[in-house]
PDB file of N, CA and C in Angstrom:
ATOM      1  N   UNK A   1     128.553  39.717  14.966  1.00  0.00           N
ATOM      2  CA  UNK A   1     128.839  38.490  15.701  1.00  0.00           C
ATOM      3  C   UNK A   1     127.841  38.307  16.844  1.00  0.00           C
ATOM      4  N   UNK A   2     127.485  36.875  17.185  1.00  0.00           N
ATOM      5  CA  UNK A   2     126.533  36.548  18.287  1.00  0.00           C
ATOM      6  C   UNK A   2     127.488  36.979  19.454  1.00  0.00           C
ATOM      7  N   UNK A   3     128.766  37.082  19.442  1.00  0.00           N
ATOM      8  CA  UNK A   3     129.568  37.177  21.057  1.00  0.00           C
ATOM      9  C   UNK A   3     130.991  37.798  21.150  1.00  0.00           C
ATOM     10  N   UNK A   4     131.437  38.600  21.550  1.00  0.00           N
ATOM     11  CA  UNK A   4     132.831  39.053  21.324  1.00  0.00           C
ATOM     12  C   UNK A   4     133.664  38.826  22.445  1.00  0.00           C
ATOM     13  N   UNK A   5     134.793  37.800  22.574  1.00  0.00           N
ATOM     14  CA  UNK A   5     135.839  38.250  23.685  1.00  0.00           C
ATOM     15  C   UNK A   5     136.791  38.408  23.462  1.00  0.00           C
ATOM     16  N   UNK A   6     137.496  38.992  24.108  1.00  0.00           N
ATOM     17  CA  UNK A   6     139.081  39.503  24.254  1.00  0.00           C
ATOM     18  C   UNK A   6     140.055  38.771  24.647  1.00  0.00           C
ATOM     19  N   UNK A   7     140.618  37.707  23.994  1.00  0.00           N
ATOM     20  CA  UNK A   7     141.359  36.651  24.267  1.00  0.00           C
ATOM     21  C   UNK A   7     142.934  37.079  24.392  1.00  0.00           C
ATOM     22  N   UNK A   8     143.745  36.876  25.096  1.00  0.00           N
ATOM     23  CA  UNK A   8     145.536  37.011  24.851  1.00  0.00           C
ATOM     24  C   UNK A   8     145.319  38.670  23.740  1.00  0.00           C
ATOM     25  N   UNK A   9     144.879  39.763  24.128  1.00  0.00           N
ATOM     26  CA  UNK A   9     144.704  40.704  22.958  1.00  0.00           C
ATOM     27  C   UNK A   9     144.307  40.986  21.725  1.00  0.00           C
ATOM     28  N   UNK A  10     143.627  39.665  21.579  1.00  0.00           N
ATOM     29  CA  UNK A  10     142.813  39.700  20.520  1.00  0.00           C
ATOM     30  C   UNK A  10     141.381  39.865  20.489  1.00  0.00           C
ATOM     31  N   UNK A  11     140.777  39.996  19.538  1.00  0.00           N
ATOM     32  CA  UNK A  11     139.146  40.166  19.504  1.00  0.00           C
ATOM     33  C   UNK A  11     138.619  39.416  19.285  1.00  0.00           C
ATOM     34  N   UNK A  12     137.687  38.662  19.681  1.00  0.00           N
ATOM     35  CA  UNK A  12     137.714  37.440  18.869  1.00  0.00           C
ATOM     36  C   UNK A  12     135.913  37.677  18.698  1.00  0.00           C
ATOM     37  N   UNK A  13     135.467  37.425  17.540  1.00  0.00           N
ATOM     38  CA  UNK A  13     134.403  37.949  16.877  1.00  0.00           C
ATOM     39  C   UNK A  13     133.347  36.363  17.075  1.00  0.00           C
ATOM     40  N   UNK A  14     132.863  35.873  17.676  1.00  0.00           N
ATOM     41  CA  UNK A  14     132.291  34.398  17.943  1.00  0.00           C
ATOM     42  C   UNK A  14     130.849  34.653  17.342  1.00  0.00           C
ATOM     43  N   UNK A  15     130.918  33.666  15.997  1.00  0.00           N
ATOM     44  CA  UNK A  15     129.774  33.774  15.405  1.00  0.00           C
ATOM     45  C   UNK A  15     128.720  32.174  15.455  1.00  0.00           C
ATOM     46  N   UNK A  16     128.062  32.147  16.194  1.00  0.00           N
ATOM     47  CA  UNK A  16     126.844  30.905  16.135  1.00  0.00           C
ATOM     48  C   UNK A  16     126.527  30.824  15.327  1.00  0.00           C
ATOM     49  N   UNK A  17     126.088  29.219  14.771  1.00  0.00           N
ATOM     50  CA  UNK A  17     125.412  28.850  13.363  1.00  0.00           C
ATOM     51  C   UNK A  17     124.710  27.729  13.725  1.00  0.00           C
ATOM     52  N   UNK A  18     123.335  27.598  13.395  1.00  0.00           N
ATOM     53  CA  UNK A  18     122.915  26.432  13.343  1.00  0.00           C
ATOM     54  C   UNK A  18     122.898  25.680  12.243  1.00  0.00           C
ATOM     55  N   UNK A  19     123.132  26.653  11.366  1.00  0.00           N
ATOM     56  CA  UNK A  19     123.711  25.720   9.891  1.00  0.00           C
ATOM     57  C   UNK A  19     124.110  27.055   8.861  1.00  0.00           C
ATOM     58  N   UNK A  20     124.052  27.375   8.028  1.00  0.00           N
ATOM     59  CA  UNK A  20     124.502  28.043   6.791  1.00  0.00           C
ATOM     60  C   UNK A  20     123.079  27.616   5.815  1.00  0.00           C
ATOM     61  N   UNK A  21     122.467  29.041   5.266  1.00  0.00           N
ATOM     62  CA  UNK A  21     121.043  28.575   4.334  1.00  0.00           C
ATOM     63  C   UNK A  21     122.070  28.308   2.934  1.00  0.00           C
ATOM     64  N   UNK A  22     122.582  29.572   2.098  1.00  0.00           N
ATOM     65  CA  UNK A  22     122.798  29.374   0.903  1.00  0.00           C
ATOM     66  C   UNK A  22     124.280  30.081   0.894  1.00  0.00           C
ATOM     67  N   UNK A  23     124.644  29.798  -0.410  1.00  0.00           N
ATOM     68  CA  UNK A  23     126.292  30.582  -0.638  1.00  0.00           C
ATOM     69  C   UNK A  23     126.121  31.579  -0.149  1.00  0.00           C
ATOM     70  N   UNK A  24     125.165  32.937  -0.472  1.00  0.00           N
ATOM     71  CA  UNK A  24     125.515  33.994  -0.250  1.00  0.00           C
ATOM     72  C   UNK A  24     125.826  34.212   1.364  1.00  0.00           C
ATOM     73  N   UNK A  25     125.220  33.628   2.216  1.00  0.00           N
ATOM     74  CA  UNK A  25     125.587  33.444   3.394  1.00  0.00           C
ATOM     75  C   UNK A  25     126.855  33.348   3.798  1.00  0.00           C
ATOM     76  N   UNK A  26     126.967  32.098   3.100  1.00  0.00           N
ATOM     77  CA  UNK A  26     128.498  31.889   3.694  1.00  0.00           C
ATOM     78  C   UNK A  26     129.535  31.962   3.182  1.00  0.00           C
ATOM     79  N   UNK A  27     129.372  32.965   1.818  1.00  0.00           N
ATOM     80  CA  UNK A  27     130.206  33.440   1.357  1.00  0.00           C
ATOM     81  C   UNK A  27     130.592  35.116   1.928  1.00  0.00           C
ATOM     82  N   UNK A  28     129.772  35.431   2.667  1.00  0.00           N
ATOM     83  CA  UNK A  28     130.008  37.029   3.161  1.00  0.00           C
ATOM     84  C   UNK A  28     130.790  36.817   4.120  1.00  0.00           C
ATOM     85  N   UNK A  29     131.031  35.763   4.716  1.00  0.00           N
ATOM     86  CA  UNK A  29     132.549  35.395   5.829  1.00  0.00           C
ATOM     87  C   UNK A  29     133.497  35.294   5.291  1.00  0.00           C
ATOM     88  N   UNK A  30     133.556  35.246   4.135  1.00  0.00           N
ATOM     89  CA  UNK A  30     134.957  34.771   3.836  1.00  0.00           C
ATOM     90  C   UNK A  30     135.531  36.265   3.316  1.00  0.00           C
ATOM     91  N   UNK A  31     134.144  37.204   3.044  1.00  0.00           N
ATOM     92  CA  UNK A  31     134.496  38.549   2.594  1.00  0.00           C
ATOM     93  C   UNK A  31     135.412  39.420   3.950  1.00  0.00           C
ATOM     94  N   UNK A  32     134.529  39.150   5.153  1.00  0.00           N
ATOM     95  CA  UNK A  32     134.697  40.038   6.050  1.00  0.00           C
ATOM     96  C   UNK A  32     136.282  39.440   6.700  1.00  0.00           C
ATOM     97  N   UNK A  33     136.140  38.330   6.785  1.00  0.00           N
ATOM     98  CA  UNK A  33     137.547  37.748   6.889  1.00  0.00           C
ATOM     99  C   UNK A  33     138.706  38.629   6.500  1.00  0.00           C
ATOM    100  N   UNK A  34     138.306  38.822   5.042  1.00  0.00           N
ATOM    101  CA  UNK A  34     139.509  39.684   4.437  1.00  0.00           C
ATOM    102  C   UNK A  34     139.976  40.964   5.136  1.00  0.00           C
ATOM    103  N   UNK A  35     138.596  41.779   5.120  1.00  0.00           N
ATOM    104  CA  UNK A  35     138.893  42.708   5.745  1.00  0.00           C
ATOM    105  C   UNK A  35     139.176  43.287   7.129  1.00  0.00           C
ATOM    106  N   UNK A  36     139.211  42.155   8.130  1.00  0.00           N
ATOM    107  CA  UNK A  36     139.523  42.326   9.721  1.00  0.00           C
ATOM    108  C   UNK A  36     140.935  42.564   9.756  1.00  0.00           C
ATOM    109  N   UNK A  37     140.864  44.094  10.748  1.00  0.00           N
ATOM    110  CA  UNK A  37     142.363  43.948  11.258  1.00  0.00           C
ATOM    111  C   UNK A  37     142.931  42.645  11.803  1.00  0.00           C
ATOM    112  N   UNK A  38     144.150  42.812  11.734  1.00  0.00           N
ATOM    113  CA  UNK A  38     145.145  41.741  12.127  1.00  0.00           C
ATOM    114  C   UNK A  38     144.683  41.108  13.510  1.00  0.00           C
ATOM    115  N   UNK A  39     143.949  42.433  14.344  1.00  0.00           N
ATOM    116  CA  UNK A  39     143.785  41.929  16.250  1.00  0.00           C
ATOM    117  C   UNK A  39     142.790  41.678  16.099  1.00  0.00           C
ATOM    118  N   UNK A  40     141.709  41.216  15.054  1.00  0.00           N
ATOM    119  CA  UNK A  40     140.336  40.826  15.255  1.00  0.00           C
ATOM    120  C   UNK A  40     140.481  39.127  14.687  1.00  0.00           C
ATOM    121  N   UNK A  41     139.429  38.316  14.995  1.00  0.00           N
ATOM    122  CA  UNK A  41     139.369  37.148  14.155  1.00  0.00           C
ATOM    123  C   UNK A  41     138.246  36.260  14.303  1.00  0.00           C
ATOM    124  N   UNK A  42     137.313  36.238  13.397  1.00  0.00           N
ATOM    125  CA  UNK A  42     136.040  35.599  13.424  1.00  0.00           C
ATOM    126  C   UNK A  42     136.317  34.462  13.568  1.00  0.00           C
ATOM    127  N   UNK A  43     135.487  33.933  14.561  1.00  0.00           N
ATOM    128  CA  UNK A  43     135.354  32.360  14.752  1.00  0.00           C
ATOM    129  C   UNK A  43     134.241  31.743  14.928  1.00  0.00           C
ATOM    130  N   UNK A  44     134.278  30.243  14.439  1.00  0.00           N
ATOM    131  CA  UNK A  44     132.329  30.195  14.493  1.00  0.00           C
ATOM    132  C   UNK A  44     132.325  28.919  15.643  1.00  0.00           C
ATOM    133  N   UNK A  45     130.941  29.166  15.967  1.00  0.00           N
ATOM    134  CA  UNK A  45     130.678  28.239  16.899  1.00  0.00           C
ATOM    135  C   UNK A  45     129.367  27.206  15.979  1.00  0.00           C
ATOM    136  N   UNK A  46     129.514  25.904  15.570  1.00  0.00           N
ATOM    137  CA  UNK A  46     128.553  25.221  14.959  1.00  0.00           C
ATOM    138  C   UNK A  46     127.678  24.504  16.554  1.00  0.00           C
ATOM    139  N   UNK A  47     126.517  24.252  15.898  1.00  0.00           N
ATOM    140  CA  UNK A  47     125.522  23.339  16.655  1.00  0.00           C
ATOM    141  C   UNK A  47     125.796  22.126  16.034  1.00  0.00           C
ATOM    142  N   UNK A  48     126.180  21.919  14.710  1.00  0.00           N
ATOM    143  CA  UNK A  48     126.517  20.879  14.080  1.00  0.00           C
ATOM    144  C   UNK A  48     127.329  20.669  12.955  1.00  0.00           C
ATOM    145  N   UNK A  49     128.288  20.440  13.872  1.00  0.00           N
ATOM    146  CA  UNK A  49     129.831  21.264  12.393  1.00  0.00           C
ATOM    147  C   UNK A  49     129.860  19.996  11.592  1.00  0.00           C
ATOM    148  N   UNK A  50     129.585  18.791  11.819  1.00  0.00           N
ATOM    149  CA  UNK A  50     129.491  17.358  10.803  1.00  0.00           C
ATOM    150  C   UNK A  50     128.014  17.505   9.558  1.00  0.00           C
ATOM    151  N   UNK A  51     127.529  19.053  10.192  1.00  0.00           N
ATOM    152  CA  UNK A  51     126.121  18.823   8.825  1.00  0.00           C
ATOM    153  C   UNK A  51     126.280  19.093   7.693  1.00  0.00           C
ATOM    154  N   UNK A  52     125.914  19.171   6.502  1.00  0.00           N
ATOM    155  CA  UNK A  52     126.584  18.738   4.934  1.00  0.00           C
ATOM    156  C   UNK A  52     125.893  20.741   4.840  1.00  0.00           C
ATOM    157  N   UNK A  53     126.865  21.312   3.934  1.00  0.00           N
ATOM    158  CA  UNK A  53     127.138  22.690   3.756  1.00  0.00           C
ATOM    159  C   UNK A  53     125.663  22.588   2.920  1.00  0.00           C
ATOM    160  N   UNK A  54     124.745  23.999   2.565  1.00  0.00           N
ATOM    161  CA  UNK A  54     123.890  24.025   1.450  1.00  0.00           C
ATOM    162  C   UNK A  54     123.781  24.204   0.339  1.00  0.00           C
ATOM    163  N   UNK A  55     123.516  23.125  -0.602  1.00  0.00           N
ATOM    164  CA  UNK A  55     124.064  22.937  -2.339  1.00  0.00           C
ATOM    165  C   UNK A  55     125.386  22.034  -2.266  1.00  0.00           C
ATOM    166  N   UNK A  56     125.881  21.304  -0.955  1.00  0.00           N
ATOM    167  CA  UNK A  56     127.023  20.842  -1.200  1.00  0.00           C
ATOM    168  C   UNK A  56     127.001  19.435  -2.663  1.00  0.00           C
ATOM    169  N   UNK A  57     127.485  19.138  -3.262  1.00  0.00           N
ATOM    170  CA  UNK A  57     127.466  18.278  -4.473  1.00  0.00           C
ATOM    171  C   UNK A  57     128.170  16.948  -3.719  1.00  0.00           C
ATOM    172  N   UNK A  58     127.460  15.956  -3.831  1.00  0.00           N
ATOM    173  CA  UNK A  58     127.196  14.651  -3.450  1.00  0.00           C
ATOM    174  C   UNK A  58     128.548  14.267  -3.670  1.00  0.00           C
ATOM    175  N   UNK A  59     129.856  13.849  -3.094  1.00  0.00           N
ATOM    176  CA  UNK A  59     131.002  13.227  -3.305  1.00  0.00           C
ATOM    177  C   UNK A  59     131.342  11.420  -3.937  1.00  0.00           C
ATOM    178  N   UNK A  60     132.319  10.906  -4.225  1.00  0.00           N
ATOM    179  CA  UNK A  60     132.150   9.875  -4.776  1.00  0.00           C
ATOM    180  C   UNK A  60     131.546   9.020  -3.836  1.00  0.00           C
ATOM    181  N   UNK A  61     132.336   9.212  -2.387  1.00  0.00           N
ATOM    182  CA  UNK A  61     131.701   8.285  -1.628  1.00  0.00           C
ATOM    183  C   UNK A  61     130.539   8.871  -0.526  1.00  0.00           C
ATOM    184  N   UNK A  62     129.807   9.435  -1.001  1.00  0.00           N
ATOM    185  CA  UNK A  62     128.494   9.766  -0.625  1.00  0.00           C
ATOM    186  C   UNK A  62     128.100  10.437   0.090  1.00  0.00           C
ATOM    187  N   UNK A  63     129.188  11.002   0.567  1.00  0.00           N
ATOM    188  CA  UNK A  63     129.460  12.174   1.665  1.00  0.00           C
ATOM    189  C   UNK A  63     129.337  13.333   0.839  1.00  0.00           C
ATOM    190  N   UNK A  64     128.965  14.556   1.776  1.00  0.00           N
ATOM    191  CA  UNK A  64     128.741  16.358   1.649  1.00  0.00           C
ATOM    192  C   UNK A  64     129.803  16.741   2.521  1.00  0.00           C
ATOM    193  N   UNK A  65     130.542  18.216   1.611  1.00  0.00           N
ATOM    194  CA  UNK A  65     131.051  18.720   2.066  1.00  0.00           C
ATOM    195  C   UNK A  65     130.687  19.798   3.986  1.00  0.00           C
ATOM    196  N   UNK A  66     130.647  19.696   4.926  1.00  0.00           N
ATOM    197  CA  UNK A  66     130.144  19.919   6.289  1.00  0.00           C
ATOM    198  C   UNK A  66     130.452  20.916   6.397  1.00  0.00           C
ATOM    199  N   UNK A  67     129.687  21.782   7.458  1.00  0.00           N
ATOM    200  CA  UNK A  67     130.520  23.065   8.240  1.00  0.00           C
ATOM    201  C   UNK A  67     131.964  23.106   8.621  1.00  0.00           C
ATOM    202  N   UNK A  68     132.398  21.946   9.037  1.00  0.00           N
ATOM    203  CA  UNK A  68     133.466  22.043   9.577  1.00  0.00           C
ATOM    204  C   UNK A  68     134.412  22.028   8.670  1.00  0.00           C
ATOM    205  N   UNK A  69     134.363  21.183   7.159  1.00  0.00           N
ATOM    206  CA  UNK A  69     135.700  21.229   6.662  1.00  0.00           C
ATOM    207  C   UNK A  69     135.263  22.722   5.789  1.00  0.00           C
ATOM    208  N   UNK A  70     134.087  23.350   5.167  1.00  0.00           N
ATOM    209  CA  UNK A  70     134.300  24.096   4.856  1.00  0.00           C
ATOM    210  C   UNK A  70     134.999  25.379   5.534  1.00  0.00           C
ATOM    211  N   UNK A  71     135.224  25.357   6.978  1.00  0.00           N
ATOM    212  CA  UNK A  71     135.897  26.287   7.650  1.00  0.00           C
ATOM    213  C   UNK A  71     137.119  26.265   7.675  1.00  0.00           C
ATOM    214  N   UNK A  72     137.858  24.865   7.828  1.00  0.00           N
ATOM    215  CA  UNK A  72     138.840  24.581   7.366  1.00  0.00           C
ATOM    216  C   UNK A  72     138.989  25.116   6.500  1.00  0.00           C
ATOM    217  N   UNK A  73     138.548  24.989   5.630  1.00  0.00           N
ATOM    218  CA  UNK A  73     139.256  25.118   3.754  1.00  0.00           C
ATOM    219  C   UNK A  73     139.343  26.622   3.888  1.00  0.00           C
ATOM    220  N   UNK A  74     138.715  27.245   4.388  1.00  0.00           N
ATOM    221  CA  UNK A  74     138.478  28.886   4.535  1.00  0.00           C
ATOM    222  C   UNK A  74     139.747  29.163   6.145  1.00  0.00           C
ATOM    223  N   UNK A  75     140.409  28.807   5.913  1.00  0.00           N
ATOM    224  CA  UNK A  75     140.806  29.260   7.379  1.00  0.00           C
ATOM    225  C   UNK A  75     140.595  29.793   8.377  1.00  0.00           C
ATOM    226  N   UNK A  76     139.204  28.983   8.573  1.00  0.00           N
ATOM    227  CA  UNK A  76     138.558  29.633   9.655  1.00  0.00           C
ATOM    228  C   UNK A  76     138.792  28.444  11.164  1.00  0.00           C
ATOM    229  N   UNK A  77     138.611  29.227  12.387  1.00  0.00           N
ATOM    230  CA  UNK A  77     138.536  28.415  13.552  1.00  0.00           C
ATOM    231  C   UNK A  77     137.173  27.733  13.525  1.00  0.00           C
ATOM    232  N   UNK A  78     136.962  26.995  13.988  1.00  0.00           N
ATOM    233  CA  UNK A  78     135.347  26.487  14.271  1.00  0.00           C
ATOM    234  C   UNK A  78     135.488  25.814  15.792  1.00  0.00           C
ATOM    235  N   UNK A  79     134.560  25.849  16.572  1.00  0.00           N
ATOM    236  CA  UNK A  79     134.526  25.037  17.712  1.00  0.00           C
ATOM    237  C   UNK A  79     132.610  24.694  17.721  1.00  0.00           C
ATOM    238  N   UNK A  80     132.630  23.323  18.051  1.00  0.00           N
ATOM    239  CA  UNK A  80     131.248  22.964  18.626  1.00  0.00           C
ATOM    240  C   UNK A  80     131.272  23.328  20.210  1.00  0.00           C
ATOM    241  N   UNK A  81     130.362  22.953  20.964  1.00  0.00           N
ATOM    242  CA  UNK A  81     129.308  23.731  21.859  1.00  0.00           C
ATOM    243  C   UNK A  81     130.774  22.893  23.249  1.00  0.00           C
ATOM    244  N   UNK A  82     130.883  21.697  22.780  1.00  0.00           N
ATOM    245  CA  UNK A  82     131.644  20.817  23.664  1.00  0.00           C
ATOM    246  C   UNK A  82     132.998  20.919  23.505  1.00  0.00           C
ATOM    247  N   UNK A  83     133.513  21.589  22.345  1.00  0.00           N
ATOM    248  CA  UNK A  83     134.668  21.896  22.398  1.00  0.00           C
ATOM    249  C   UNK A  83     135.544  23.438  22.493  1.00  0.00           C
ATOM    250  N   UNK A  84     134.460  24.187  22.901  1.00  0.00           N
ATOM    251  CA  UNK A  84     134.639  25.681  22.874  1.00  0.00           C
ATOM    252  C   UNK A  84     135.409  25.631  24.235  1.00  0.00           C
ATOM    253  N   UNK A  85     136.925  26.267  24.360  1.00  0.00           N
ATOM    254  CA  UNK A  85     137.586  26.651  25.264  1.00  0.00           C
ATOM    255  C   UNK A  85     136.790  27.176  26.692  1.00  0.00           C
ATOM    256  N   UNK A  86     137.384  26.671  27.645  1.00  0.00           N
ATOM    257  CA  UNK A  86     136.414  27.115  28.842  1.00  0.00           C
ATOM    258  C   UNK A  86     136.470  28.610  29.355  1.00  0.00           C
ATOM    259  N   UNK A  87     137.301  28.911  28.873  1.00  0.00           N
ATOM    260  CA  UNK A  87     138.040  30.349  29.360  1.00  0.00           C
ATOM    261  C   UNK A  87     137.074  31.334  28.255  1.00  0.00           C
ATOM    262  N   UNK A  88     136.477  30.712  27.334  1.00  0.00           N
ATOM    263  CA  UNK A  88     135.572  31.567  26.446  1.00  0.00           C
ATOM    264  C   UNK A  88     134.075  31.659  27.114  1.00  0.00           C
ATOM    265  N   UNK A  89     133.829  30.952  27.942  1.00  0.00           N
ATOM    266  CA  UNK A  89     132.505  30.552  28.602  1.00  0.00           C
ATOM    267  C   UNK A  89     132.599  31.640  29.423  1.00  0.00           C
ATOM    268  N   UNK A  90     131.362  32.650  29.408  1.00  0.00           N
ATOM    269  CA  UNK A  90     130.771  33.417  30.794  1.00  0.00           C
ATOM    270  C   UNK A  90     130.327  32.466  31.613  1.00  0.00           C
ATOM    271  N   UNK A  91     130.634  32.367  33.034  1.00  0.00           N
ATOM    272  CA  UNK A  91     129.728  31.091  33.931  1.00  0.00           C
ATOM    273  C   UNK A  91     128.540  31.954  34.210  1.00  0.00           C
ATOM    274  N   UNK A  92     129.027  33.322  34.688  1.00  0.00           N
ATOM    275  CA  UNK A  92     128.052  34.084  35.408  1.00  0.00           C
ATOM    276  C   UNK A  92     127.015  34.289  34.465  1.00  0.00           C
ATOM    277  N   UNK A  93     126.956  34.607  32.953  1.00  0.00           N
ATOM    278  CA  UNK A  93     125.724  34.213  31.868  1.00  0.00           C
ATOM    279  C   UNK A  93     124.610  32.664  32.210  1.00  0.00           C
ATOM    280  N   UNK A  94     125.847  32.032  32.319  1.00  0.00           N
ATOM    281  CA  UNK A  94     125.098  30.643  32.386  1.00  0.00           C
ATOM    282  C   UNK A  94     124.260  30.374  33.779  1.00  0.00           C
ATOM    283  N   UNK A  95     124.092  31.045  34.486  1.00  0.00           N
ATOM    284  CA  UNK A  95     123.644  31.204  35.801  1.00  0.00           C
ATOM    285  C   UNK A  95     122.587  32.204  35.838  1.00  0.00           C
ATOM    286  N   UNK A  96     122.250  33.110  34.705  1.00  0.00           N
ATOM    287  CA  UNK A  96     121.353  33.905  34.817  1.00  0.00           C
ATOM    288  C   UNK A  96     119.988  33.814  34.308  1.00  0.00           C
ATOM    289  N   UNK A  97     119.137  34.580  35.262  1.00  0.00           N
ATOM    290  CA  UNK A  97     117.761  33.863  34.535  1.00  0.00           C
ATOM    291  C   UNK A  97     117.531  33.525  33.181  1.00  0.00           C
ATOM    292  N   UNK A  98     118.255  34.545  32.423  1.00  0.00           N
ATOM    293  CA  UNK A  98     117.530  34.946  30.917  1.00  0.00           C
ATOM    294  C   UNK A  98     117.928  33.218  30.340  1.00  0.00           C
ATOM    295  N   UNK A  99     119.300  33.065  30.207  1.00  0.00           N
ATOM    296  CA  UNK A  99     120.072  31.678  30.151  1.00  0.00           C
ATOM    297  C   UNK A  99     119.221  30.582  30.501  1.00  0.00           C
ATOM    298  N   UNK A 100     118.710  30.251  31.529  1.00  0.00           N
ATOM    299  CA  UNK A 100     118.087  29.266  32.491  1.00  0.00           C
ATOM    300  C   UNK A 100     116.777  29.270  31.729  1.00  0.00           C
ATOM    301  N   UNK A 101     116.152  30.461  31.442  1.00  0.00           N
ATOM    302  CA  UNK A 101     114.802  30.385  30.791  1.00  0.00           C
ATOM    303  C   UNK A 101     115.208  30.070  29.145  1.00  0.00           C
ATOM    304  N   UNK A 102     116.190  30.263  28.534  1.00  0.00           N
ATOM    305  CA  UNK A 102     116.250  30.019  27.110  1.00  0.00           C
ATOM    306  C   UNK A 102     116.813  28.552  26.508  1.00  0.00           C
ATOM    307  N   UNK A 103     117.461  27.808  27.942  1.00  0.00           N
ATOM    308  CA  UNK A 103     117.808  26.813  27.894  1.00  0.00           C
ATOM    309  C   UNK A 103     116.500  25.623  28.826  1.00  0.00           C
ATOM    310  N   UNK A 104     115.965  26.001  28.863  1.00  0.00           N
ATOM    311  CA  UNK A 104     114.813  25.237  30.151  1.00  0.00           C
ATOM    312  C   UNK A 104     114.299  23.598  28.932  1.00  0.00           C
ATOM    313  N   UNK A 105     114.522  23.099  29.233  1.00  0.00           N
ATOM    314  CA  UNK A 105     114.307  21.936  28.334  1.00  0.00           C
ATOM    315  C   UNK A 105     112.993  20.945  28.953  1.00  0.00           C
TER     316      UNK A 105
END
């Protein structure tokens, strides 16, 4: 995982994606899923949970299946960048050089 916190006693395994390349990718989450104790639980953080999955098959109405509902369908949590709980946010990260220099726009 890109980030781990310890939420209400849980673990929470916070995995970043800027997208998903191919199945095998994002099919090895759904493996490890299986196997997490009960107090652990992967969750992903998308850059763009509305982007169409890779190989998704063109729907009737012209839409791709996205990060986000495929997490859904997988019972997975997902949060984008704006909707990630604040209580999951280090401030004191976000204040540090390394941060400031990797975000410098």
């Amino acid at each position: 995982p890109d980030f781990i916190k310890d939420v209400n006693g849980k673990t929470i395994l916070l995995e970043s994606k800027g997208r998903f390349w191919d199945y095998q990718e994002y099919n090895k989450y759904v493996w490890i899923k299986k196997i997490l104790p009960e107090n652990m639980e992967l969750v992903f953080l998308f850059a763009e949970p509305n982007s169409p999955m890779p190989q998704a098959k063109i729907r009737k109405d012209g839409t791709k299946r996205s990060h986000a509902e495929w997490a859904w369908a997988n019972d997975f949590r997902w949060f984008s960048e704006e909707s990630l709980p604040s209580n999951w946010i280090d401030e004191t990260y976000r204040q540090s050089e390394e941060f400031l220099r990797r975000n410098d726009d």
